[in-house]
Protein backbone atom coordinates (compact mmCIF):
# COMPACT_ATOMS: atom_id res chain seq x y z
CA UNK A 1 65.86 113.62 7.15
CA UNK A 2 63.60 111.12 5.59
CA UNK A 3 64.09 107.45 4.79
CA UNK A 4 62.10 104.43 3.68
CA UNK A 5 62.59 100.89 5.20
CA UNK A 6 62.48 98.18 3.03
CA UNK A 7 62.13 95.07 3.34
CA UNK A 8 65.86 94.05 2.66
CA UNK A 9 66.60 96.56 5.55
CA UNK A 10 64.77 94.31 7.96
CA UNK A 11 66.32 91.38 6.77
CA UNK A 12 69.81 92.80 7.37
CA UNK A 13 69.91 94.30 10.69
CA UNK A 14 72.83 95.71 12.39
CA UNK A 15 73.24 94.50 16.21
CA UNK A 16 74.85 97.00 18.26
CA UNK A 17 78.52 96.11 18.15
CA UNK A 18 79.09 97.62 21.74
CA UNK A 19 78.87 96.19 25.07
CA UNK A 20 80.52 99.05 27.44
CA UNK A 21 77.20 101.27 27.05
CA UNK A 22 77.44 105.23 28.49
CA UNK A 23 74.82 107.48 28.80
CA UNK A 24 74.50 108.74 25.28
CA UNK A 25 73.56 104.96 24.76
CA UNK A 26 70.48 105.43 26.44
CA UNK A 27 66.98 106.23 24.60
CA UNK A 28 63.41 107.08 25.08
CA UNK A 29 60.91 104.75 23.12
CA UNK A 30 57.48 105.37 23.18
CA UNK A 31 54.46 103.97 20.74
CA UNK A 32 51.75 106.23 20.33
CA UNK A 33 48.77 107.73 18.02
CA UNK A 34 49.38 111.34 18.90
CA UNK A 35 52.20 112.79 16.72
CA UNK A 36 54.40 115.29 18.57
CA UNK A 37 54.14 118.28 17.22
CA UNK A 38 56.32 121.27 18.30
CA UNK A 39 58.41 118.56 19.42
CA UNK A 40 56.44 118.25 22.46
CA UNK A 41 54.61 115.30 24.26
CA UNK A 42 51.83 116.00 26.54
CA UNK A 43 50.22 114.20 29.13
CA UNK A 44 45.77 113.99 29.16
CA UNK A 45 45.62 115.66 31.78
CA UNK A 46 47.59 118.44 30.83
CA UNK A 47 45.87 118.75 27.94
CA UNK A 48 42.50 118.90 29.65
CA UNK A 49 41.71 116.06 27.00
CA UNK A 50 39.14 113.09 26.60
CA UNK A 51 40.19 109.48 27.38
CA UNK A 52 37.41 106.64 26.91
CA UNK A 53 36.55 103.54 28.77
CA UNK A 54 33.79 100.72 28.57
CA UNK A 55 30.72 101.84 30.14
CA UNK A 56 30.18 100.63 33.74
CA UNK A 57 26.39 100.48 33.64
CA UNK A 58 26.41 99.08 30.10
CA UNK A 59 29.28 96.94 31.07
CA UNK A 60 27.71 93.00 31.34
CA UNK A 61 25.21 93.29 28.59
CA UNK A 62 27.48 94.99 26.20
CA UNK A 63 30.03 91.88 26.70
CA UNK A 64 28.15 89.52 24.82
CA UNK A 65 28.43 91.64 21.63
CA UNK A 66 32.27 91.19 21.68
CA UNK A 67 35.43 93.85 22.06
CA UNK A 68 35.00 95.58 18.69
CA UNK A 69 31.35 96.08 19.65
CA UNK A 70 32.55 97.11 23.46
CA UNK A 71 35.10 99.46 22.36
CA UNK A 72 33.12 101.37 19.88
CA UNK A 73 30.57 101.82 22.66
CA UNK A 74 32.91 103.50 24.53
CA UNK A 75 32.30 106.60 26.53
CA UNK A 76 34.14 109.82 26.78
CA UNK A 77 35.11 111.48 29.91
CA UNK A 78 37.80 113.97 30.93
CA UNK A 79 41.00 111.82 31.81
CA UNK A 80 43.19 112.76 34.32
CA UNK A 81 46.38 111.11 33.79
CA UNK A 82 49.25 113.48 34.50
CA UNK A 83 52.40 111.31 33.22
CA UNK A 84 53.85 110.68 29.94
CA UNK A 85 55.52 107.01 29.33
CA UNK A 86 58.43 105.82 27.67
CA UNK A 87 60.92 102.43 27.88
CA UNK A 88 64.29 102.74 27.95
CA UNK A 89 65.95 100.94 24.80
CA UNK A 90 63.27 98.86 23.22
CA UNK A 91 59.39 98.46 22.39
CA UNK A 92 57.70 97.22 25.74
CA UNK A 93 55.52 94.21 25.00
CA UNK A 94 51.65 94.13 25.44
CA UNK A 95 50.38 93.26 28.75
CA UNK A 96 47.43 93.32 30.93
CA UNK A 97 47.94 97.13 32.00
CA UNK A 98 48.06 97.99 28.23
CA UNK A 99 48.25 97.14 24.54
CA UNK A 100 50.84 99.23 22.81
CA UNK A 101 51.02 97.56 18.81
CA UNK A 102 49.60 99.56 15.78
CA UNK A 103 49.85 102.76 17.09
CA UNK A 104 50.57 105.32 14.49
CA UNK A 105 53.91 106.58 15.65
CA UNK A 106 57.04 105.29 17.23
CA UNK A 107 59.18 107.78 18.93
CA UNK A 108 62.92 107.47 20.08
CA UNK A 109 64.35 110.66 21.85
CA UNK A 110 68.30 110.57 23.51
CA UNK A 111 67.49 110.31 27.67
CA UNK A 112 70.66 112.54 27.63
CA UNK A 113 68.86 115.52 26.98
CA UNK A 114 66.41 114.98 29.90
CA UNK A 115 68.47 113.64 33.44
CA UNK A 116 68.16 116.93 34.81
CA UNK A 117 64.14 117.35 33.68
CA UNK A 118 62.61 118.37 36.62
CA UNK A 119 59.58 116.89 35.27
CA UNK A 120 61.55 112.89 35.46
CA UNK A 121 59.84 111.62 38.47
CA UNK A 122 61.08 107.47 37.76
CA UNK A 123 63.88 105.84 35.40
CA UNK A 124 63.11 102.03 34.64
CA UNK A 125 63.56 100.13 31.88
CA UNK A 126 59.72 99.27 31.24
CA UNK A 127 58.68 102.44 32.31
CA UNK A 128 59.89 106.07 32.47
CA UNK A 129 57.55 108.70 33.63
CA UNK A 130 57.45 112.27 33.43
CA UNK A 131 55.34 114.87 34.40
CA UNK A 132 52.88 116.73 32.66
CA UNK A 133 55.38 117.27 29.49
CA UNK A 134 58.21 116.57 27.71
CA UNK A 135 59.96 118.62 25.00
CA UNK A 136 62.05 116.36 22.65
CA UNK A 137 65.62 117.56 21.00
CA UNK A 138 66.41 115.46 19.23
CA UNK A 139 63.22 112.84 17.95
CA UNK A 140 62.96 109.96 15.56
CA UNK A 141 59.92 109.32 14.36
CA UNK A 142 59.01 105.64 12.92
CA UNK A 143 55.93 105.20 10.78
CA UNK A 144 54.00 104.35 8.02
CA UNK A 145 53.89 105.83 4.36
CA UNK A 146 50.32 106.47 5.05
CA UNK A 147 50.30 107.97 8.28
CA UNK A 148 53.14 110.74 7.06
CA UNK A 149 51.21 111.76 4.22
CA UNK A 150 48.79 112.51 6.78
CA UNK A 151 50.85 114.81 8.71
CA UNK A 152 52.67 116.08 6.03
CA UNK A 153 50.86 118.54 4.97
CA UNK A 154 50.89 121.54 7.74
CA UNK A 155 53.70 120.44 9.95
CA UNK A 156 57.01 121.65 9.79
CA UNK A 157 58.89 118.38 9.78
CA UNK A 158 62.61 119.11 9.23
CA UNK A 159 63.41 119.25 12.88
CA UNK A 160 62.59 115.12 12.92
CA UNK A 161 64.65 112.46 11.86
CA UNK A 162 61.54 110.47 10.15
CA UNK A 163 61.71 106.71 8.86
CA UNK A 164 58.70 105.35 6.96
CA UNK A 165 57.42 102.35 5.92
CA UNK A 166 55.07 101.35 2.78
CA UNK A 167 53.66 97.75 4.34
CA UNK A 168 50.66 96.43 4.99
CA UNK A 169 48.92 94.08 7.02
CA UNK A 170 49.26 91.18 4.61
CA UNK A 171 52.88 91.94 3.74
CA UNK A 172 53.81 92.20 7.91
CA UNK A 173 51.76 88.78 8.42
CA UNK A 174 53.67 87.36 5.75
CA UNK A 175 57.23 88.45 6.57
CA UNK A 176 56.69 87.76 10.20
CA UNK A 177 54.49 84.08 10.30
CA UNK A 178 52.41 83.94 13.30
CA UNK A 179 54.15 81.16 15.38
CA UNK A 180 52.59 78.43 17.94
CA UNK A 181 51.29 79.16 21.40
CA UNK A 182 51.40 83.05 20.10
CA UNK A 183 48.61 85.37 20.29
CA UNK A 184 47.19 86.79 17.16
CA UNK A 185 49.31 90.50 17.06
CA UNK A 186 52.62 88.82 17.00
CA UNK A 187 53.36 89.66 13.72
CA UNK A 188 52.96 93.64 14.34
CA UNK A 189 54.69 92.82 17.41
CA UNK A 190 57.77 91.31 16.27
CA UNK A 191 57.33 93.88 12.72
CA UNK A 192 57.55 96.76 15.30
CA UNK A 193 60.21 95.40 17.23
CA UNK A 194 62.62 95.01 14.31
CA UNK A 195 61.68 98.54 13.32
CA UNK A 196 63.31 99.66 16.03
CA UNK A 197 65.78 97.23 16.20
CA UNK A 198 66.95 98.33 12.66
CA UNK A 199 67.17 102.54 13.57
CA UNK A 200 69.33 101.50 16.45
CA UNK A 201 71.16 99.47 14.63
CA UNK A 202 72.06 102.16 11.96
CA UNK A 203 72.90 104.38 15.05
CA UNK A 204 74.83 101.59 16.67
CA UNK A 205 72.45 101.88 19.79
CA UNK A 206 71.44 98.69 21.94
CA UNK A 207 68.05 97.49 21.70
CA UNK A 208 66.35 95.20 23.98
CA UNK A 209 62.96 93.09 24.45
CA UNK A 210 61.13 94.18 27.41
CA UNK A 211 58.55 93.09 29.91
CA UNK A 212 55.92 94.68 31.93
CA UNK A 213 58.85 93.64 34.57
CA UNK A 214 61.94 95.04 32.73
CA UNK A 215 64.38 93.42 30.29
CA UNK A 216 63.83 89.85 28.86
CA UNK A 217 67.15 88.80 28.08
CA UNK A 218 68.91 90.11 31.68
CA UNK A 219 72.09 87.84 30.59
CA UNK A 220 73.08 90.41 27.78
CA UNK A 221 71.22 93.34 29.30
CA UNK A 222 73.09 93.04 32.18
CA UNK A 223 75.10 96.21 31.42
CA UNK A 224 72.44 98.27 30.25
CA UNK A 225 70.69 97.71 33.88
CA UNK A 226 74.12 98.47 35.52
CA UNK A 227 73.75 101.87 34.16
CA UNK A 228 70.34 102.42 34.60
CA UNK A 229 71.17 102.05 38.20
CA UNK A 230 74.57 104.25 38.29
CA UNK A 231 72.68 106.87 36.45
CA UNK A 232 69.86 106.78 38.98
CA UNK A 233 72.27 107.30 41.75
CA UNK A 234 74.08 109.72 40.04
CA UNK A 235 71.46 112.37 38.89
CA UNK A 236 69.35 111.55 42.06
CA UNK A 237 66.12 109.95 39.91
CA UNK A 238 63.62 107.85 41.69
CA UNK A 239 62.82 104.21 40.91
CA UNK A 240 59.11 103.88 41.77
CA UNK A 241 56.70 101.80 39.64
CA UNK A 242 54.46 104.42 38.88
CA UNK A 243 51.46 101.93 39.97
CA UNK A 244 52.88 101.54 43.37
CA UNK A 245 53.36 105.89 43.12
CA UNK A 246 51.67 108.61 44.57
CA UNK A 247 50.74 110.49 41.73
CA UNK A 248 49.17 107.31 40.00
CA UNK A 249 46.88 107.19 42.87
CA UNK A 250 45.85 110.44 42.70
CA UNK A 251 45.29 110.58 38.89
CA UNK A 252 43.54 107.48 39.00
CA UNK A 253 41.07 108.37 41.57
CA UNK A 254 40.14 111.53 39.90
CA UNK A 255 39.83 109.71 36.31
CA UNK A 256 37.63 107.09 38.18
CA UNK A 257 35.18 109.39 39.41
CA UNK A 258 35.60 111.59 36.33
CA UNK A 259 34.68 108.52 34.27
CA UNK A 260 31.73 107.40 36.49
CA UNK A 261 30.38 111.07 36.16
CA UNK A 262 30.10 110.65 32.75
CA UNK A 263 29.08 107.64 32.34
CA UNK A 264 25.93 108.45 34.14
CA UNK A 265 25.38 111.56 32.25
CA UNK A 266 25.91 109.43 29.21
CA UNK A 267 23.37 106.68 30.25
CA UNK A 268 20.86 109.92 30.68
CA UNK A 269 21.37 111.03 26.93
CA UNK A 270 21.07 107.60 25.65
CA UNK A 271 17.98 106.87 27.31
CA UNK A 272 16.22 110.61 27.08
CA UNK A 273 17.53 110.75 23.28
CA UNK A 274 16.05 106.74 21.96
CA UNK A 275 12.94 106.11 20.58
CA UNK A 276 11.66 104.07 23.51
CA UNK A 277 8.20 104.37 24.86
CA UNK A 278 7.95 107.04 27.78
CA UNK A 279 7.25 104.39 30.67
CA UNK A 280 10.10 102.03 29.76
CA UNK A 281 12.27 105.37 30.04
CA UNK A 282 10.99 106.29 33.20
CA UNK A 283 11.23 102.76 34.14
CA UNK A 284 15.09 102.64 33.33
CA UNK A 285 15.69 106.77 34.63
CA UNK A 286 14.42 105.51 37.77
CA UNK A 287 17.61 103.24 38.17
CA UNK A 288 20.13 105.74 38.08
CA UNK A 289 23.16 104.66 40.33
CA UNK A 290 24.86 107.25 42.29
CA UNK A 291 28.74 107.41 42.96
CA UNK A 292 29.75 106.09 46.58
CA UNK A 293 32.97 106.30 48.03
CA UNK A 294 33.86 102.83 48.96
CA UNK A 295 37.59 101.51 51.34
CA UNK A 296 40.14 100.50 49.11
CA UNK A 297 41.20 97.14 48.79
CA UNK A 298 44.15 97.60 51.07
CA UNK A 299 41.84 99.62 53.28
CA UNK A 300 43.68 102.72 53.29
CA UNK A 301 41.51 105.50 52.06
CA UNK A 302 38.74 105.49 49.96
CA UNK A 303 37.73 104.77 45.43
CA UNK A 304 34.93 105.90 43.83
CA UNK A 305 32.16 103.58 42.98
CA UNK A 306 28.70 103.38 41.10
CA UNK A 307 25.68 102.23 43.44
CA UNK A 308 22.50 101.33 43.34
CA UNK A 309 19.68 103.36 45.38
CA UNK A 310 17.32 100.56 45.35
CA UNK A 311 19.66 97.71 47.79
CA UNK A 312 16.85 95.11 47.19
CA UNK A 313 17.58 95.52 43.11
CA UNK A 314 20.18 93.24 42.12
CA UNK A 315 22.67 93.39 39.07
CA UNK A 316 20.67 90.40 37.20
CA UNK A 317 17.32 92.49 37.30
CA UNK A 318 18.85 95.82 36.60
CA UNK A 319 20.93 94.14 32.97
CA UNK A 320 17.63 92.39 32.39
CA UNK A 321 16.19 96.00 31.95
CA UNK A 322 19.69 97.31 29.94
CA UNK A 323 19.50 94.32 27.77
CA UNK A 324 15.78 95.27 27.18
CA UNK A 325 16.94 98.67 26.17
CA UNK A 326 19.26 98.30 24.00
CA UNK A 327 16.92 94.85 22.37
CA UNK A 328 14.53 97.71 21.42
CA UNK A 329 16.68 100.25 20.03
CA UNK A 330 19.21 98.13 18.29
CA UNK A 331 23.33 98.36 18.83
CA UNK A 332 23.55 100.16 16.30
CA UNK A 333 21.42 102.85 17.57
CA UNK A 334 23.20 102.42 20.55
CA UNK A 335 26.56 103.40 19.34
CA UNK A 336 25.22 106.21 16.98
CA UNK A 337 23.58 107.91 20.50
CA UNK A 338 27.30 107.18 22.29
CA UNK A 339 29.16 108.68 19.48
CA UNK A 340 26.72 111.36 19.65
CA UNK A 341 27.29 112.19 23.47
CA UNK A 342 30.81 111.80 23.25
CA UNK A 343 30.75 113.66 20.10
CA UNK A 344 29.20 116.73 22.48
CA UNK A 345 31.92 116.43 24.69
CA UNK A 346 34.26 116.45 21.88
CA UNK A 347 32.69 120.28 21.20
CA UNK A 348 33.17 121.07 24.56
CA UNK A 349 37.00 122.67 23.67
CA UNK A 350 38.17 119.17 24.86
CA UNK A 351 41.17 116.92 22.57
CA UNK A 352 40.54 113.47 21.83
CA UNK A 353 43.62 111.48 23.42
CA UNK A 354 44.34 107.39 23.26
């Protein structure tokens, strides 16, 4: 099934008309660039795919050249995070542990299907959490006229329920005004938020704003959370943030040092592959950090971290000879050389992830 939301649909939303919710009340929402296919979600790790993150050596001087700059500098490493995400009942807003508006898709899958997944290691309302893999039943797939055409073509698509959209930025900005004292995305926010609200209202389904801490409106989500909790207790599911869990340790440990690995490897390319002369690259070769293991911050255990061999070299002096660098070559040959070694990583039989 395929159908177009208009503009008159989001005018005219339905609002769930009960208040007695059961279990077949309960969804999976999840906002993503990576469209299921097979009706199946996998986790990076699981995938043996890439994830990216600023460089740590590049770090300081690339600030100055702003985020767009930052994040197309990027570097590619293997990532290692073994859970796939979801809220329960609504679009989570952005926070300082992520930034979920404009992805490509927005899925909504019935929970039913998946209380006895062995794979369901936490059910909260911000964040649901399952390992490695999830195979979806029955999905819903929200998104844009442009991004179906693209996956059109080569996808057997009648096993989705599929609702598109033909808007674009202008027309969102316009029918949803940034307001006073918001940031800048709240129009895609609140856009995304009634896109959802609007295919739960046609399925009579409640639909809630939520937090990096759980439900906004806990007056009139008051039942929903009443059978979160009976449903915990009932098919024996866990209720552990996933940052406070022991599989987000793990994962993140291994993705830390996977990601310091190769950003060292990539700092090697950029600086063996520029057009510098041969003593400023020996000059800057000669800095290479080296990954420590330092205490955590609780002092239980031990993180991975980049250090210096040289102690009497200090972070000033070692940017001063980054900043040089990259002065010489120009940014733009900078990020032509990153895309390059990421690029060779890429051809490495690894997946590109988000």
């Amino acid at each position: 099934m395929i159908k177009l939301i208009t503009k008159n649909d989001l005018s005219d939303i339905r609002e769930c008309s009960k208040l007695d919710y059961q279990i077949d009340d309960m969804y999976l929402v999840r906002t993503t660039d990576i469209f299921p296919k097979d009706k199946k979600i996998t986790s990076i790790s699981y995938d043996k795919a890439l994830s990216y993150s600023d460089s740590y050596i590049f770090g300081d001087v690339l600030y100055s050249f702003g985020r767009d700059i930052r994040t197309k500098c990027q570097v590619a490493y293997e990532g290692a995070r073994s859970t796939v995400h979801f809220c329960l009942n609504g679009l989570v807003g952005n926070h300082g542990y992520g930034y979920f508006t404009n992805r490509k898709y927005i899925i909504l899958e019935p929970l039913i299907y998946h209380l006895n997944d062995i794979n369901l290691l936490s059910l909260r309302s911000e964040d649901t959490y399952f390992k490695d893999y999830i195979d979806l039943y029955e999905p819903i797939i929200i998104m844009s006229k442009s991004n179906y055409e693209e996956i059109e073509d080569g996808n057997d698509l009648s096993d989705y329920q599929i609702f598109i959209y033909d808007f674009n930025n202008d027309d969102i900005v316009s029918m949803y005004p940034v307001k006073f004292g918001f940031g800048s995305d709240y129009s895609f926010v609140k856009f995304e938020q009634d896109l959802v609200n609007y295919v739960f209202g046609i399925l009579n389904i409640p639909c809630f704003i939520i937090s990096s801490h759980g439900y906004s409106d806990y007056e009139n989500s008051s039942n929903m959370n009443d059978l979160i909790n009976r449903v915990r207790e009932e098919y024996g599911i866990d209720s552990i943030i996933h940052f406070n869990s022991e599989i987000h340790v793990i994962d993140s440990n291994i993705s830390i040092e996977n990601s310091m690995r190769s950003d060292l490897n990539h700092f090697i390319y950029v600086v063996n592959n520029s057009n510098v002369e041969q003593y400023l690259k020996d000059e800057l070769l000669s800095l290479i950090p080296f990954i420590e293991d330092v205490r955590n911050y609780d002092g239980v255990g031990f993180c991975k971290t980049l250090r210096w061999e040289d102690k009497t070299l200090d972070r000033e002096y070692i940017n001063s000879k980054l900043r040089e660098f990259i002065n010489i070559i120009g940014i733009e040959e900078f990020m032509k050389l990153t895309n390059e070694y990421n690029k060779s990583l890429l051809n490495s039989n690894k997946l590109s992830r988000s």
